[in-house]
Protein backbone atom coordinates (compact mmCIF):
# COMPACT_ATOMS: atom_id res chain seq x y z
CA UNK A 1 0.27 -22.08 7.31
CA UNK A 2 1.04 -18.73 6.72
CA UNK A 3 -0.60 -16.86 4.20
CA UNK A 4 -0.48 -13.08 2.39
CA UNK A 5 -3.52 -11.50 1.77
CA UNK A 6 -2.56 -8.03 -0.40
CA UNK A 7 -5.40 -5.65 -1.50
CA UNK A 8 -4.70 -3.33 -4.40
CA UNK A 9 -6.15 -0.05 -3.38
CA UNK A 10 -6.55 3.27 -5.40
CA UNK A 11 -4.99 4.81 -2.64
CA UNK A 12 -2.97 2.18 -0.52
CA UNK A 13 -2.08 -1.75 -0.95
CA UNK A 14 -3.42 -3.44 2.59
CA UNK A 15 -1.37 -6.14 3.48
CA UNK A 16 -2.72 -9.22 6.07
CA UNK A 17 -1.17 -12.24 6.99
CA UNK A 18 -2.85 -15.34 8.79
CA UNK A 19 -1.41 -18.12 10.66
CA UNK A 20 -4.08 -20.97 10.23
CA UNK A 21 -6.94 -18.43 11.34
CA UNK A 22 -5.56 -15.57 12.99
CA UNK A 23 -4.63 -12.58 11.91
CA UNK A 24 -0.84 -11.92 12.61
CA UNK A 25 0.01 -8.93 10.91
CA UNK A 26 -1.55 -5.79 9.14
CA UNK A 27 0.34 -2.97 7.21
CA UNK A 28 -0.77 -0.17 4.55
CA UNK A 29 1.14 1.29 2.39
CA UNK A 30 0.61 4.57 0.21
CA UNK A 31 0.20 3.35 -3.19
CA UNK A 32 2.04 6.13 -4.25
CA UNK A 33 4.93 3.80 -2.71
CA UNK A 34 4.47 0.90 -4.33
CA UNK A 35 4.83 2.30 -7.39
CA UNK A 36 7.81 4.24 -6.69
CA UNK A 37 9.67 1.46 -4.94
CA UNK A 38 8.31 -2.07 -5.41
CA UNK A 39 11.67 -3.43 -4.49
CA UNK A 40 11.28 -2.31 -0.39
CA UNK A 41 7.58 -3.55 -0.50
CA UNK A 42 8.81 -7.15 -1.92
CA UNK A 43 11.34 -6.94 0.54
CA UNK A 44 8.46 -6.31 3.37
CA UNK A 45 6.42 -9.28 1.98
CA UNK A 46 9.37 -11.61 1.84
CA UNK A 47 10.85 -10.74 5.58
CA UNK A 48 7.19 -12.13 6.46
CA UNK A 49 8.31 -15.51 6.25
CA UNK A 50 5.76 -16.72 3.90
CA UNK A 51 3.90 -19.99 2.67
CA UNK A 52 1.98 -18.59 0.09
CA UNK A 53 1.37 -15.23 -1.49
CA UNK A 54 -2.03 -13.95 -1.94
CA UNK A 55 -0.70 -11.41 -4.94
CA UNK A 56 -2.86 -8.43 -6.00
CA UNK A 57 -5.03 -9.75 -8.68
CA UNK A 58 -6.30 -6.83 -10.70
CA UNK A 59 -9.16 -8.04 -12.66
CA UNK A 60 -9.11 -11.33 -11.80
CA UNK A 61 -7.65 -14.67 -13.11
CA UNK A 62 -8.33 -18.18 -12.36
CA UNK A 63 -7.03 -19.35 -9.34
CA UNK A 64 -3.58 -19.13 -11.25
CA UNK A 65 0.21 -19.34 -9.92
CA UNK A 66 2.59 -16.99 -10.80
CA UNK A 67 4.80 -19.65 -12.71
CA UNK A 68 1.82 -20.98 -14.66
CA UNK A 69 1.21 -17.42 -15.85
CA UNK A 70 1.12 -16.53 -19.78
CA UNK A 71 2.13 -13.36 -21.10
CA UNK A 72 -1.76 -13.22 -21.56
CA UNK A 73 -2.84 -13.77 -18.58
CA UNK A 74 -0.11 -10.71 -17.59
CA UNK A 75 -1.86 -8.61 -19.52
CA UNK A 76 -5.43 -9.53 -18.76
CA UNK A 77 -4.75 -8.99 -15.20
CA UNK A 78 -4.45 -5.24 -15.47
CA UNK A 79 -6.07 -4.64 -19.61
CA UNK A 80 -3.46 -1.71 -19.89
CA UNK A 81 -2.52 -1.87 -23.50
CA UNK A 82 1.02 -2.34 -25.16
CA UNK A 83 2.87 1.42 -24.82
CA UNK A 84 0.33 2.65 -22.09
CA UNK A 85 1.53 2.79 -18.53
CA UNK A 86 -0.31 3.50 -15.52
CA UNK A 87 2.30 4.44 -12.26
CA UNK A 88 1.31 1.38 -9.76
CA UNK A 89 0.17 -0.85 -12.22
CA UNK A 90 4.25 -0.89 -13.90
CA UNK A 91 5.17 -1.05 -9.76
CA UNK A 92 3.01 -3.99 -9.62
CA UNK A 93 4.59 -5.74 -12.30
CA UNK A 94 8.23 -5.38 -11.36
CA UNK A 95 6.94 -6.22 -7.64
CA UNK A 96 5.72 -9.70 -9.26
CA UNK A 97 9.10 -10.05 -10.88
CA UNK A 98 11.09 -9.74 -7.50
CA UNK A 99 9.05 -12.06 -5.64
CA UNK A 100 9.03 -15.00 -8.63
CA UNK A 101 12.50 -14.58 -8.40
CA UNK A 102 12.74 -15.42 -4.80
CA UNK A 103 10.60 -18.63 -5.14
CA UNK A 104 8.52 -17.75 -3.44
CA UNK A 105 4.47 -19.66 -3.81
CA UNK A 106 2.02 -17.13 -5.24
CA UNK A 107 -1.65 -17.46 -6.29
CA UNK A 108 -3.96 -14.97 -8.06
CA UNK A 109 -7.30 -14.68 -7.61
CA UNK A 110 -10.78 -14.70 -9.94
CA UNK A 111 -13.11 -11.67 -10.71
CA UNK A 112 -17.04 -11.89 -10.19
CA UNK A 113 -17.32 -12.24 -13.60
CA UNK A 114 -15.33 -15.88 -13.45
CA UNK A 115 -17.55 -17.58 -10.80
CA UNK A 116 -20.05 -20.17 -11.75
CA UNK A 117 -22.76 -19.05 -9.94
CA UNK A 118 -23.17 -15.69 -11.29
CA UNK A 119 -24.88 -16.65 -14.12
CA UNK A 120 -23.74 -16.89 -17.81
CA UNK A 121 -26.52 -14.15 -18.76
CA UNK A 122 -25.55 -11.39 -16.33
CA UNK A 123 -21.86 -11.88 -18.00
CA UNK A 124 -22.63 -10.84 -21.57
CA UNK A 125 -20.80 -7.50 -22.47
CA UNK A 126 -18.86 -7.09 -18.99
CA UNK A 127 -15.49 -7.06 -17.76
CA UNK A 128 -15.98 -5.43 -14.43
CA UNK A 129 -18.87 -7.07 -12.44
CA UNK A 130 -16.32 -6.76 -9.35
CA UNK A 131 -12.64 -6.98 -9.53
CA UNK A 132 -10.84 -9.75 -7.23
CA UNK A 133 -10.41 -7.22 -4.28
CA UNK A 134 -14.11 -7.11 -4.80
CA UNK A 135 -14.89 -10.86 -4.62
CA UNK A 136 -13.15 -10.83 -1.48
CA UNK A 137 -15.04 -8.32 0.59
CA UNK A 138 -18.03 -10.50 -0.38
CA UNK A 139 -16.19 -13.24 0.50
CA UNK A 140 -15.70 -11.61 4.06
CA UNK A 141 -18.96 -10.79 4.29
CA UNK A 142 -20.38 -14.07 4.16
CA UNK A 143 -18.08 -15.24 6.88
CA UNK A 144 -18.68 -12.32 9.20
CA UNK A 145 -22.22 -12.32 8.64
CA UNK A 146 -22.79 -15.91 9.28
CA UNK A 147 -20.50 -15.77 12.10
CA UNK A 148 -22.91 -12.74 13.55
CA UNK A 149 -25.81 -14.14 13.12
CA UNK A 150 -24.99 -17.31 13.97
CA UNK A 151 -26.13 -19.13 10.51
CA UNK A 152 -24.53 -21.23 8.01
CA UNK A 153 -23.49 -19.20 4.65
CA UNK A 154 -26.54 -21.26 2.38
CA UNK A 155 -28.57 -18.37 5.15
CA UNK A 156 -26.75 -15.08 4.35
CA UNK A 157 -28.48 -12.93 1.81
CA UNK A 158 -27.41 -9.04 1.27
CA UNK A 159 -25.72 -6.42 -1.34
CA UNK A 160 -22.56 -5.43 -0.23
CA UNK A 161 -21.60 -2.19 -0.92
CA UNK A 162 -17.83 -1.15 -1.29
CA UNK A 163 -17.38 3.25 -1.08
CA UNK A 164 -13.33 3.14 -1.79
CA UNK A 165 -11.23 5.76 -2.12
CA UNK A 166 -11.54 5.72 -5.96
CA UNK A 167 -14.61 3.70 -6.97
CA UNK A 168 -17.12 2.00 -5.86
CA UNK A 169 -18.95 -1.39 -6.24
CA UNK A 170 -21.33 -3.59 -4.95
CA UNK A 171 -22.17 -7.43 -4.70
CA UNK A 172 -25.10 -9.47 -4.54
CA UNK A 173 -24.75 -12.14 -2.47
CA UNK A 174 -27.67 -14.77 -2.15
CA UNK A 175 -27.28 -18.15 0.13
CA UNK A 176 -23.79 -17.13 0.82
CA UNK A 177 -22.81 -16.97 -2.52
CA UNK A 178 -22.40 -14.37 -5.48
CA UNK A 179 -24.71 -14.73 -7.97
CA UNK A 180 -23.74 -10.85 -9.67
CA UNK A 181 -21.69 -7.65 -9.35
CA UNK A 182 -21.34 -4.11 -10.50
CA UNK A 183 -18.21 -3.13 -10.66
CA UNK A 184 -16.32 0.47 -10.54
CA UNK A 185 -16.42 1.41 -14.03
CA UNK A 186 -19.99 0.25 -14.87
CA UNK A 187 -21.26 1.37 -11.55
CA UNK A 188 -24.72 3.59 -12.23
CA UNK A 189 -22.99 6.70 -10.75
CA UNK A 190 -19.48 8.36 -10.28
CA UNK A 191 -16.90 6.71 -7.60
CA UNK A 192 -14.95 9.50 -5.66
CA UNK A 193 -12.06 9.34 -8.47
CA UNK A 194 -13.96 7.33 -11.25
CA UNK A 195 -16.82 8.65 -13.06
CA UNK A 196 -18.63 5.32 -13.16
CA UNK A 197 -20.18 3.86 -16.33
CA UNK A 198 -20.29 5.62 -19.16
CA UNK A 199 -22.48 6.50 -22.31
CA UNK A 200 -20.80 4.92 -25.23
CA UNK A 201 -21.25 7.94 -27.28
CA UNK A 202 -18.68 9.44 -24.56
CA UNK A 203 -16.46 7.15 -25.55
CA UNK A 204 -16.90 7.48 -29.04
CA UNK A 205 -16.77 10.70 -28.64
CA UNK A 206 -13.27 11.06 -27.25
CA UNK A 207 -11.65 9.46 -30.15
CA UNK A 208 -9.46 6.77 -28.44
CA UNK A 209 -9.92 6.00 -24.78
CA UNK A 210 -6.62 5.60 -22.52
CA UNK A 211 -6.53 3.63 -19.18
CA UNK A 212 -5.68 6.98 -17.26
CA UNK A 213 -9.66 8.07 -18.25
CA UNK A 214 -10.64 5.58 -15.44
CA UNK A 215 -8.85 7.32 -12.73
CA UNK A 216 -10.73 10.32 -13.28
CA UNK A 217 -13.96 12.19 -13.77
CA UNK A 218 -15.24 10.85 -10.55
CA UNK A 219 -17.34 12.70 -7.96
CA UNK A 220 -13.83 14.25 -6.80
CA UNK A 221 -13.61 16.13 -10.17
CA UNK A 222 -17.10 17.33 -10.14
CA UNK A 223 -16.68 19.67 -7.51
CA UNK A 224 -13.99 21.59 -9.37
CA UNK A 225 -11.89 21.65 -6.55
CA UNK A 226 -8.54 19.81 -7.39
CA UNK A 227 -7.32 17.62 -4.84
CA UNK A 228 -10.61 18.04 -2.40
CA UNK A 229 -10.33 16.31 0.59
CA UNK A 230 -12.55 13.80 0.98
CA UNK A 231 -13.83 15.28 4.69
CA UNK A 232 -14.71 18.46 3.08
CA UNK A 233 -17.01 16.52 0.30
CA UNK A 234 -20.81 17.14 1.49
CA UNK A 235 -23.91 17.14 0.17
CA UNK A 236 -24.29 21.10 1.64
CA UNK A 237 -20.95 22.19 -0.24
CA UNK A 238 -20.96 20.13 -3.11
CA UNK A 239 -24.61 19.40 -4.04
CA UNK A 240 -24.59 17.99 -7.73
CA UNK A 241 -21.34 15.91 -7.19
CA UNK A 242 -22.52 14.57 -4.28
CA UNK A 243 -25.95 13.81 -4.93
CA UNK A 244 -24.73 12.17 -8.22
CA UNK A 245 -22.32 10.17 -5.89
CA UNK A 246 -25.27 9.24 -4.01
CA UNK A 247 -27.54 8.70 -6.83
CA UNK A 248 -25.44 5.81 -7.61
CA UNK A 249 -25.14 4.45 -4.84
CA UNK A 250 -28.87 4.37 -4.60
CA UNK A 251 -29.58 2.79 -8.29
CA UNK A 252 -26.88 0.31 -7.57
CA UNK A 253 -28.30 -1.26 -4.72
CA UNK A 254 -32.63 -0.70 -5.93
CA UNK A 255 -31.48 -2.65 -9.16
CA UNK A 256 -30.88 -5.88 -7.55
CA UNK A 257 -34.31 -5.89 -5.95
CA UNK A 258 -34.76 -7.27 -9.29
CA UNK A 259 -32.85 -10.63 -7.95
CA UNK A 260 -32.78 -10.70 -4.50
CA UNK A 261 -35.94 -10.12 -1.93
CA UNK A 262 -33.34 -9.20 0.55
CA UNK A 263 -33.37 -5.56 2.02
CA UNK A 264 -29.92 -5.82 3.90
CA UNK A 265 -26.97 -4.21 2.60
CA UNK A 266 -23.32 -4.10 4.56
CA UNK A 267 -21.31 -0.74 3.44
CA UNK A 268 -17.66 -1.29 3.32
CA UNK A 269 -14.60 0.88 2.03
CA UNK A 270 -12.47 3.56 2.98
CA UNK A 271 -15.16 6.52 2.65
CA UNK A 272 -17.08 4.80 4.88
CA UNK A 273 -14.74 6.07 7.77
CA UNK A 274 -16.06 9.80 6.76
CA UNK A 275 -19.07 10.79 8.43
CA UNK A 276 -19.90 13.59 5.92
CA UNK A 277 -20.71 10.59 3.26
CA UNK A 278 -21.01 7.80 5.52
CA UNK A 279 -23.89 9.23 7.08
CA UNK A 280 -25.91 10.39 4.23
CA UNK A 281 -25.64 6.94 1.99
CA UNK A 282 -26.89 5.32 5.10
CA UNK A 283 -29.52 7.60 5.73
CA UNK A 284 -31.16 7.41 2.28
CA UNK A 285 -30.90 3.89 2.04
CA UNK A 286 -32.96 3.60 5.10
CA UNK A 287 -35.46 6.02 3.93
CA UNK A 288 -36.06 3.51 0.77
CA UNK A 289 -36.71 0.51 3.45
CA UNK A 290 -32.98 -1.13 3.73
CA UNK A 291 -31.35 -1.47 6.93
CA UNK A 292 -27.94 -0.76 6.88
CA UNK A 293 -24.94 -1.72 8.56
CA UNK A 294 -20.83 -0.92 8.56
CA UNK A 295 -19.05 -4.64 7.13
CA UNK A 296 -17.93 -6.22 10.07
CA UNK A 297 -14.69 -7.06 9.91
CA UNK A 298 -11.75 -9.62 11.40
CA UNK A 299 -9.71 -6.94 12.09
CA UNK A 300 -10.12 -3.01 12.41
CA UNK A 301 -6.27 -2.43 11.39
CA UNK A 302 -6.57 -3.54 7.46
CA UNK A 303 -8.87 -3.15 4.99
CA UNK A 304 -11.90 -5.56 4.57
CA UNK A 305 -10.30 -6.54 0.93
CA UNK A 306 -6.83 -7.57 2.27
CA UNK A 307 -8.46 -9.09 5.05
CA UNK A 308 -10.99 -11.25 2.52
CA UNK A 309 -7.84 -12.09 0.30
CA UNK A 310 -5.95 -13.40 3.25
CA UNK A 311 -9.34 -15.67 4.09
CA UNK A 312 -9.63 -17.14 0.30
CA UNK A 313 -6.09 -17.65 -0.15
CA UNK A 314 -6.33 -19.85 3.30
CA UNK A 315 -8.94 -21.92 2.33
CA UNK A 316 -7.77 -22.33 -1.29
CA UNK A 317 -4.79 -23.97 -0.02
CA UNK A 318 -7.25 -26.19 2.33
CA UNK A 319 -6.65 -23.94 5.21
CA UNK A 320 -9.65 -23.32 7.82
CA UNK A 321 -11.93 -21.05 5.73
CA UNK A 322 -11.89 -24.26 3.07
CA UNK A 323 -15.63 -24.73 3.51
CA UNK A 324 -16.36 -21.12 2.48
CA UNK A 325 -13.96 -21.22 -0.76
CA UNK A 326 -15.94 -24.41 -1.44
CA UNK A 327 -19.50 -23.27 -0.86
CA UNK A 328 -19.00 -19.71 -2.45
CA UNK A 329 -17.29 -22.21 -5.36
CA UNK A 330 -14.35 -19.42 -5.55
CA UNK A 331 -12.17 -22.84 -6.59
CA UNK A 332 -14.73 -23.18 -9.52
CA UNK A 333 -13.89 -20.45 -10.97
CA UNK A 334 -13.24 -20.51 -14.89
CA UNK A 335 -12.67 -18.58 -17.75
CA UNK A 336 -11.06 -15.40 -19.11
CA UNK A 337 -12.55 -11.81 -17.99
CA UNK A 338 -13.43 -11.27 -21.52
CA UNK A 339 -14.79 -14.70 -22.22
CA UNK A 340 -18.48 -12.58 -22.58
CA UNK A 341 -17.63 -9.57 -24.74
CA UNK A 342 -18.94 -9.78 -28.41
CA UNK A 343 -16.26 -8.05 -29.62
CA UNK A 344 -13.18 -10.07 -27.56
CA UNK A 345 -11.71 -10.65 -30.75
CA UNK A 346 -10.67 -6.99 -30.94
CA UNK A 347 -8.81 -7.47 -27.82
């Protein structure tokens, strides 16, 4: 069986294919791209000669197909409203509408917020506990982990933390499965590109909130330098964006003391490959007691997201990683992401 695993990046889709449990193939692709011509990156995914279609699944939706989807469910996969449009997200869409045309079998994913055994509680008011790129690198996790330390998942306990190029995110994961998240845009701190959760008198404040806000006011921004490169983003040059970047990180991953005894935490994501803010994130989680490793991966090629999409897709088709779909109870998964907002009806 061969199966498409496609990550959704701020700054490049990831694509990785398995056949039964190896990893066959590994592109990325400037996002940039995608949106401009989704018709030659359909045309990439199809000339894979494919069984099934892990598609980029946004914020999540219930282990759906793309011919069971409602014009709901379209929407609640990227929550852009009617007459807003966001560049990738409309390249996404007409990508989707090229490969339904071509037959071709294609499942979406769930969000954090969907699985059972992140409990009902921890839901109340959130969207984004961890999109379904998210789920996946915790998903990965749990196999690598166990695979490392030569356990079975019910033994891997840690927070993973995800630096991307535009936000950030981490996952609690207790006896190999996810029990809560914090995704980009409540994370307690800015992303690179997204300024992380906000006060609500912000929001009230700015008299109608687009979807572009959430691609900006990130650490990035804070400099005042348009366009920084991310190498040239240190704590020396940059102090208040970066220790506010840092902050974050920080609060993120002390909060969940609150839930999990564990002190391990795996950083993942493409800042992770900078030294200038690898270093330091690892350095003063240490100095609070964690130890701290890099994600280990399948692959080196792709990103840990396409590479955990490829790896749920498989085993929710009964492929080899079957038992960890089933124990992590990513088949389980139920609900709308805004089942556990008060005010869904607004919506």
């Amino acid at each position: 069986m061969r199966v498409l695993g496609i990550d959704p990046g701020t700054v490049s889709f990831d694509l990785c294919l398995l056949e039964d449990k190896e990893i066959v193939f590994e592109d990325s692709i400037p996002s940039t791209l995608v949106a401009e011509k989704p018709e030659a990156f359909a045309q990439e995914c199809l000339d894979l000669n494919l069984d099934v279609m892990i598609a980029p699944s946004g914020m999540g939706l219930n282990n759906r197909r793309l011919s069971e989807l409602t014009p709901r469910e379209m929407f609640e996969l990227t929550l852009v409203r009617e007459g807003e449009e966001v560049p990738v997200l409309e390249g996404m869409k007409k990508f989707l509408t090229i490969i339904r045309a071509a037959g071709l079998e294609v499942f979406f994913l769930p969000g954090v917020i969907q699985l059972p055994t992140v409990p009902r509680w921890r839901k109340i008011n959130k969207i984004d506990m961890g999109t379904a790129d998210k789920l996946c690198i915790a998903a990965l996790s749990v196999e690598t982990v166990s695979r490392k330390k030569r356990v079975s998942y019910d033994k891997v306990n840690h927070v993973v933390v995800e630096l991307g190029g535009g936000y950030n995110a981490a996952m609690t994961v207790e006896k190999g499965q996810i029990i809560n998240g914090i995704g980009g845009t409540l994370f307690p701190g800015p992303g690179y590109m997204n300024a992380g959760a906000m006060d609500g008198e912000i929001a009230y404040l700015l008299r109608g909130f687009e979807k572009a806000l959430l691609f900006g006011g990130g650490a990035g921004d804070l400099t005042g330098v348009a366009g920084l490169a991310r190498e040239q983003f240190t704590q020396e040059s940059y102090p208040d964006a970066f220790n506010a970047f840092l902050e974050g990180i920080l609060f993120a991953v002390c909060s969940q003391r609150a839930i999990l005894p564990s002190r391990e935490v795996y950083l993942s994501g493409r800042l992770t490959g900078y030294e200038n803010i690898y270093r330091p994130v690892k350095t003063a989680l240490e100095q609070l007691g964690y130890s701290v490793s890099l994600l280990p991966t399948l692959s080196n090629k792709s990103k840990a997201a396409a590479q955990g999409y490829a790896i749920v897709g498989n085993g929710s088709f009964g492929g080899y990683y079957e038992p960890l779909v089933k124990h992590m109870m990513i088949d389980k998964a139920e609900g709308s992401v805004i089942d556990y907002v008060f005010w869904k009806e607004r919506m």
